[in-house]
C-alpha atoms as a PDB file:
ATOM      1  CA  UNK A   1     -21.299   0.568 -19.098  1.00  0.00           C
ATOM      2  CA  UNK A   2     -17.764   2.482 -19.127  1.00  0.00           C
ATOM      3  CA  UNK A   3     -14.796   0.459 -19.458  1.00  0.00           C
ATOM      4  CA  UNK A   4     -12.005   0.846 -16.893  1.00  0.00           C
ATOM      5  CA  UNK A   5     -10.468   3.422 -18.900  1.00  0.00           C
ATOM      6  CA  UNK A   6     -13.156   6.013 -19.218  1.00  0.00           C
ATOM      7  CA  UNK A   7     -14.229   5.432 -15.193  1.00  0.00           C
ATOM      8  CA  UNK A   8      -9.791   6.421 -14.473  1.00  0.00           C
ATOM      9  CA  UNK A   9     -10.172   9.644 -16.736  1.00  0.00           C
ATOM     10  CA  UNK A  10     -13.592  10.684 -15.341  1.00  0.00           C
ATOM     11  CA  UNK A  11     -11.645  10.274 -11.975  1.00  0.00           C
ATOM     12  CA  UNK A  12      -9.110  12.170 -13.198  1.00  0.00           C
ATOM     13  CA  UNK A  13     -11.373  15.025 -14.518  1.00  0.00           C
ATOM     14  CA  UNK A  14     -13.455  14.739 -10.634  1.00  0.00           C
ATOM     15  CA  UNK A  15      -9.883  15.245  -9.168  1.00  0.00           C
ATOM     16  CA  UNK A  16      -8.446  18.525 -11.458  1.00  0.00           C
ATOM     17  CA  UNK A  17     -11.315  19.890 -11.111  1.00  0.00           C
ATOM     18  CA  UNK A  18     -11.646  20.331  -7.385  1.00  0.00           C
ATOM     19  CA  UNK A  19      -7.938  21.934  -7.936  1.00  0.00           C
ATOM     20  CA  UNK A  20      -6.587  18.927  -6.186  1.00  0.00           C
ATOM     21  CA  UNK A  21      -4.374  17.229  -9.139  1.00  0.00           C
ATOM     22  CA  UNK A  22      -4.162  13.883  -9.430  1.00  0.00           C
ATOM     23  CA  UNK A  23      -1.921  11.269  -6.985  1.00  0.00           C
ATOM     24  CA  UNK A  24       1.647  11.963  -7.452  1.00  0.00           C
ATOM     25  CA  UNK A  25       0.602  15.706  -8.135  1.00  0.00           C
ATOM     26  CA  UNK A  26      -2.339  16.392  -5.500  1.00  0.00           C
ATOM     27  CA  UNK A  27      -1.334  18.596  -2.770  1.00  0.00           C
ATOM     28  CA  UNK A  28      -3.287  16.009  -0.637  1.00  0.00           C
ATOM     29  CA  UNK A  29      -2.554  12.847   1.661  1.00  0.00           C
ATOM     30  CA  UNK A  30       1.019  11.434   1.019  1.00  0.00           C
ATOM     31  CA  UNK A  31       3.931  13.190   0.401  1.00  0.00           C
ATOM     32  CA  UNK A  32       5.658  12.085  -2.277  1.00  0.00           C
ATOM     33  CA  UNK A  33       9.485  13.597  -1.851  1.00  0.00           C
ATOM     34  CA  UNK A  34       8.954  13.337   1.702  1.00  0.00           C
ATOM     35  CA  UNK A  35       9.362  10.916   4.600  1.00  0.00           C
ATOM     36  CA  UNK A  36       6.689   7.575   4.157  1.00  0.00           C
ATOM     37  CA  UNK A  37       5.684   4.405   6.080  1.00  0.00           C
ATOM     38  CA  UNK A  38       4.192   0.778   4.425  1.00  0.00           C
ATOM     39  CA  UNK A  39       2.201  -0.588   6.891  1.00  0.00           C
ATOM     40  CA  UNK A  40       0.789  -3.625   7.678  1.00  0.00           C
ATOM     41  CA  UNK A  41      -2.762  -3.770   9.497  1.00  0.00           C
ATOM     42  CA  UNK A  42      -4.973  -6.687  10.062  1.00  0.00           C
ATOM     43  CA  UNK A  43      -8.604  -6.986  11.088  1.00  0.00           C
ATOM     44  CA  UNK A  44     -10.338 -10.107  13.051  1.00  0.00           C
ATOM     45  CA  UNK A  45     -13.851  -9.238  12.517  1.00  0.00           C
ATOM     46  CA  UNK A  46     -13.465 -10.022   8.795  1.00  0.00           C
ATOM     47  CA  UNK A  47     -10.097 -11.919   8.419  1.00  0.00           C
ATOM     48  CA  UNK A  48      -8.451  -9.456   6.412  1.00  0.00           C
ATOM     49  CA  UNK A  49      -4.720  -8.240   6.130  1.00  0.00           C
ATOM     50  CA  UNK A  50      -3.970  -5.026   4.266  1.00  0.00           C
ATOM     51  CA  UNK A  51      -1.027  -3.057   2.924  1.00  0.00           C
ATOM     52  CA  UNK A  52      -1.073   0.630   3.081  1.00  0.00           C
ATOM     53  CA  UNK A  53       1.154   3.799   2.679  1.00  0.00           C
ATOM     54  CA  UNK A  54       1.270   6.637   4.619  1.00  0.00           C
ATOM     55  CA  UNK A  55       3.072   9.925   5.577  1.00  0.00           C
ATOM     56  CA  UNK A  56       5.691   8.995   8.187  1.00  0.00           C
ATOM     57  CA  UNK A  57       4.579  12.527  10.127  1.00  0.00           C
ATOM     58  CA  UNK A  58       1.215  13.537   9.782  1.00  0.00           C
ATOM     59  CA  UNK A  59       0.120  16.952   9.802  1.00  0.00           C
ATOM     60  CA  UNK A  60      -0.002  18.154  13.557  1.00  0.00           C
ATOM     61  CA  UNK A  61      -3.792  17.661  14.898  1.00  0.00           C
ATOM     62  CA  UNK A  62      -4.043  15.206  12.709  1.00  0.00           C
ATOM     63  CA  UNK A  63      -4.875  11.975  13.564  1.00  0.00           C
ATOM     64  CA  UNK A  64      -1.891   8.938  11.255  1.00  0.00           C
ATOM     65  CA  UNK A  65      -3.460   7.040   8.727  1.00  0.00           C
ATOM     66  CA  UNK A  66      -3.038   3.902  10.418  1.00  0.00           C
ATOM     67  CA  UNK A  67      -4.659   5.572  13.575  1.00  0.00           C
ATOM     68  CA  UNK A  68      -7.587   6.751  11.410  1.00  0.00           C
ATOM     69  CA  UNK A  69      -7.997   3.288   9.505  1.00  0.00           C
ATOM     70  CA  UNK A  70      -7.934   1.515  13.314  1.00  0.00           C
ATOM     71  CA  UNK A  71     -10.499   3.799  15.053  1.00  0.00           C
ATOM     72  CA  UNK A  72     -13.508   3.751  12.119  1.00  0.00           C
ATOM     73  CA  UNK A  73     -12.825   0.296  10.830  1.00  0.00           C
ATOM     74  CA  UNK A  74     -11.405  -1.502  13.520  1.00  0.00           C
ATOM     75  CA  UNK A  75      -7.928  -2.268  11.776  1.00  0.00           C
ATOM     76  CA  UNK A  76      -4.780  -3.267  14.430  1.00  0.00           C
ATOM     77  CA  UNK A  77      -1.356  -2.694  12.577  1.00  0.00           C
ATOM     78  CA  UNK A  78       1.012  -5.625  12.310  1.00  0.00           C
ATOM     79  CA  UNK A  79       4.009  -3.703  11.119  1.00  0.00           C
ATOM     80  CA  UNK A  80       5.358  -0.582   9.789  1.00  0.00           C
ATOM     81  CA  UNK A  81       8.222   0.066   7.571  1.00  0.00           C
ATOM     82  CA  UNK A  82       9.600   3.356   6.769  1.00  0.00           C
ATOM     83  CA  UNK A  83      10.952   5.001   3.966  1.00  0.00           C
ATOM     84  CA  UNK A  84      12.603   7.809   2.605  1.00  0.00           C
ATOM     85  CA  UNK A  85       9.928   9.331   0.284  1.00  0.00           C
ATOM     86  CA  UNK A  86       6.659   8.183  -0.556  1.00  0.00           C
ATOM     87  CA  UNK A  87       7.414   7.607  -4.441  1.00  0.00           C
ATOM     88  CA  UNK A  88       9.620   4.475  -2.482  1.00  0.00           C
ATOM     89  CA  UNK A  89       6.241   3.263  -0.879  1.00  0.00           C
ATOM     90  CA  UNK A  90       4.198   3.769  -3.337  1.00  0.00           C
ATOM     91  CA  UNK A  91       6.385   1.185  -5.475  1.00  0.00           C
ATOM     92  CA  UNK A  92       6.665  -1.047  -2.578  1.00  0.00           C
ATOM     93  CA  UNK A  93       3.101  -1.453  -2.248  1.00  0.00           C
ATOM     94  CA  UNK A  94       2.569  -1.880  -5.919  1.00  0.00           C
ATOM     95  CA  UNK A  95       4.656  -4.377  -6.015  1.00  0.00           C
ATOM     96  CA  UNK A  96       3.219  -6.344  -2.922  1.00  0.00           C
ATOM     97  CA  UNK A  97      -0.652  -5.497  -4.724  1.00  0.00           C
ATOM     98  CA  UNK A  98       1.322  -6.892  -7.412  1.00  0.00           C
ATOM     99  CA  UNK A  99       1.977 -10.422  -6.165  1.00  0.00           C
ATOM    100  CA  UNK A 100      -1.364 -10.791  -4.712  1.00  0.00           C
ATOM    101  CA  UNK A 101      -2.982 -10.192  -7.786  1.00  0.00           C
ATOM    102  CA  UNK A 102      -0.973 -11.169  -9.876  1.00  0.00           C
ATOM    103  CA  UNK A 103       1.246 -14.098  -8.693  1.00  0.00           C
ATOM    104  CA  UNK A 104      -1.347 -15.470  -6.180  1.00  0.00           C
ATOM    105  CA  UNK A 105      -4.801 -14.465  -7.861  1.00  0.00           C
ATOM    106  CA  UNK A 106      -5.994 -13.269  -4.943  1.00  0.00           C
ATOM    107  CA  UNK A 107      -9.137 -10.616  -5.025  1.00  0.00           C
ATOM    108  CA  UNK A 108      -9.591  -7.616  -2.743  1.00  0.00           C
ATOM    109  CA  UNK A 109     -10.879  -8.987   0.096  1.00  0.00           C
ATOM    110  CA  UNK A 110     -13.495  -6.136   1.897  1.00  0.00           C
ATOM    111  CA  UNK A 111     -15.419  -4.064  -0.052  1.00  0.00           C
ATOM    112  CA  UNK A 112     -15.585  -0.098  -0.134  1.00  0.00           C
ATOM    113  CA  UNK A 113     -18.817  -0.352   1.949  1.00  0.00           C
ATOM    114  CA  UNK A 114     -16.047  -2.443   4.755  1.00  0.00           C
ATOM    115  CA  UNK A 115     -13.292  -0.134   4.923  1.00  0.00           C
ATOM    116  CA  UNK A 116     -11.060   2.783   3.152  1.00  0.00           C
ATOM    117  CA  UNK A 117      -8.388   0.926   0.604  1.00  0.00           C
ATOM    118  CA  UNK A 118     -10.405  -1.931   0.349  1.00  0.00           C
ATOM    119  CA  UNK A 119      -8.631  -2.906  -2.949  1.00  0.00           C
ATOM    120  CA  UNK A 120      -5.378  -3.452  -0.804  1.00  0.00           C
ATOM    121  CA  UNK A 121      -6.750  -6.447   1.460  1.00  0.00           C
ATOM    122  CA  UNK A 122      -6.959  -9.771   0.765  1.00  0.00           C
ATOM    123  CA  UNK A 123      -8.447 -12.674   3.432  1.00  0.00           C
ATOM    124  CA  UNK A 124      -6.445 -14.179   6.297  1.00  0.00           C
ATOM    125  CA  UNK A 125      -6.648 -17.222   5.127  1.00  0.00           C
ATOM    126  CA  UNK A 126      -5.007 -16.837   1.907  1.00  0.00           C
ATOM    127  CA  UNK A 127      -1.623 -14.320   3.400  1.00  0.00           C
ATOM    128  CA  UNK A 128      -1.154 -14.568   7.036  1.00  0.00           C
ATOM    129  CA  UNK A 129      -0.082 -11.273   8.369  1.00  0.00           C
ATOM    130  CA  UNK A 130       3.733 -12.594   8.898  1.00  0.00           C
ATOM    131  CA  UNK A 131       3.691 -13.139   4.678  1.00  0.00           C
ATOM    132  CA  UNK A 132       2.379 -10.107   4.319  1.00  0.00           C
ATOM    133  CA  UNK A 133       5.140  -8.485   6.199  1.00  0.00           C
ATOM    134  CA  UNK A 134       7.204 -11.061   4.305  1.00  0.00           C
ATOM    135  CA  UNK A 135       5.674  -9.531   1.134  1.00  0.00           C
ATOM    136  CA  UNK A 136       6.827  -5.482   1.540  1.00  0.00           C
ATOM    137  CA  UNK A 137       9.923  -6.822   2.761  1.00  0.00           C
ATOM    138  CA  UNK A 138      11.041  -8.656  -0.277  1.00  0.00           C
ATOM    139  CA  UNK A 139       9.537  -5.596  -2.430  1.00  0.00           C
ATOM    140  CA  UNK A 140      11.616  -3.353  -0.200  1.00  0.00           C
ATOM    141  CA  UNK A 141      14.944  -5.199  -0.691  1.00  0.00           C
ATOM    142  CA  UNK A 142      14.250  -7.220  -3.856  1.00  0.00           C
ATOM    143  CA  UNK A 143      17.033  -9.733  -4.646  1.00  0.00           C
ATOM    144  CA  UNK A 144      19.782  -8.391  -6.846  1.00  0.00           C
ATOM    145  CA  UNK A 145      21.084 -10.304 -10.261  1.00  0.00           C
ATOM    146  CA  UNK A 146      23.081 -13.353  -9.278  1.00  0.00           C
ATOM    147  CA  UNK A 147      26.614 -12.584  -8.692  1.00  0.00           C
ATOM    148  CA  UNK A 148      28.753 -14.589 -10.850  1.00  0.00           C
ATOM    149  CA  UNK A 149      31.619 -15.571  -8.401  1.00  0.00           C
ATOM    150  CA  UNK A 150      34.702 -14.205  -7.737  1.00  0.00           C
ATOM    151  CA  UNK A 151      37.938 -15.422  -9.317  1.00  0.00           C
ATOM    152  CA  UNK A 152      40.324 -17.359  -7.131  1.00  0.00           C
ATOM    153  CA  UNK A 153      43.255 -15.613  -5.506  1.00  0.00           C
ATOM    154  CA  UNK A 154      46.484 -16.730  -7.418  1.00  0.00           C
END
């Protein structure tokens, strides 16, 4: 059995050589410098909520992530925040992967055999959609240092 480590560099290998690089170097799916959404879907059939990045314009005659992720698994987005470039969403839903693994303990959800990105869901029951939401926001706009307070006018 390969440990974690050896499975990411054999993906790694798979990846360079197809010519494709790897994620923030792949001249594939998001756009890193470029315009990006976080999105928000949810899915009835197996009380699931998922986070997700995406290109803010996909290529023409092609169908949006979200759009693809609805029509073969049967995903209904909640919410969509965009951002400048997808290096921003990619943090943003690190973080929010982030707190559901790490903060909350919560497991993926689906499995790949369910949907695409299964390893960003996690059940209904455990985040509503709403804290999900809640969830990118927060990463989005994370709280500054405390402000000590101003002195008073003399």
């Amino acid at each position: 059995m390969r440990d974690l480590w050896s499975r990411g560099l054999t993906h790694v290998r798979q990846r360079a050589r197809r010519d494709r690089g790897c994620r923030p170097c792949g001249s594939y799916g998001l756009d890193w410098d470029g315009p990006a959404i976080v999105y928000v879907l949810t899915q009835a059939a197996h009380l699931a909520v998922k986070v997700g990045i995406a290109k803010a314009r996909p290529t023409p005659g092609t169908p949006s992530r979200v759009d693809l992720l609805s029509r073969r698994f049967g995903w209904v987005p909640y919410a969509r925040l965009p951002v400048p470039t997808g290096r921003e969403a990619y943090r943003i839903e690190r973080a929010v992967l982030r707190v559901w693994r790490e903060d909350l303990r919560l497991p993926p959800h689906l499995g790949p055999q369910q949907t695409e990105g299964h390893t960003e869901t996690v059940s209904l029951d455990a985040v509503s959609e709403e804290q999900a939401w809640q969830h990118v926001l927060t990463a989005a706009h994370p709280p500054g240092p405390p402000q000590a307070p101003s002195p008073a006018p003399v």
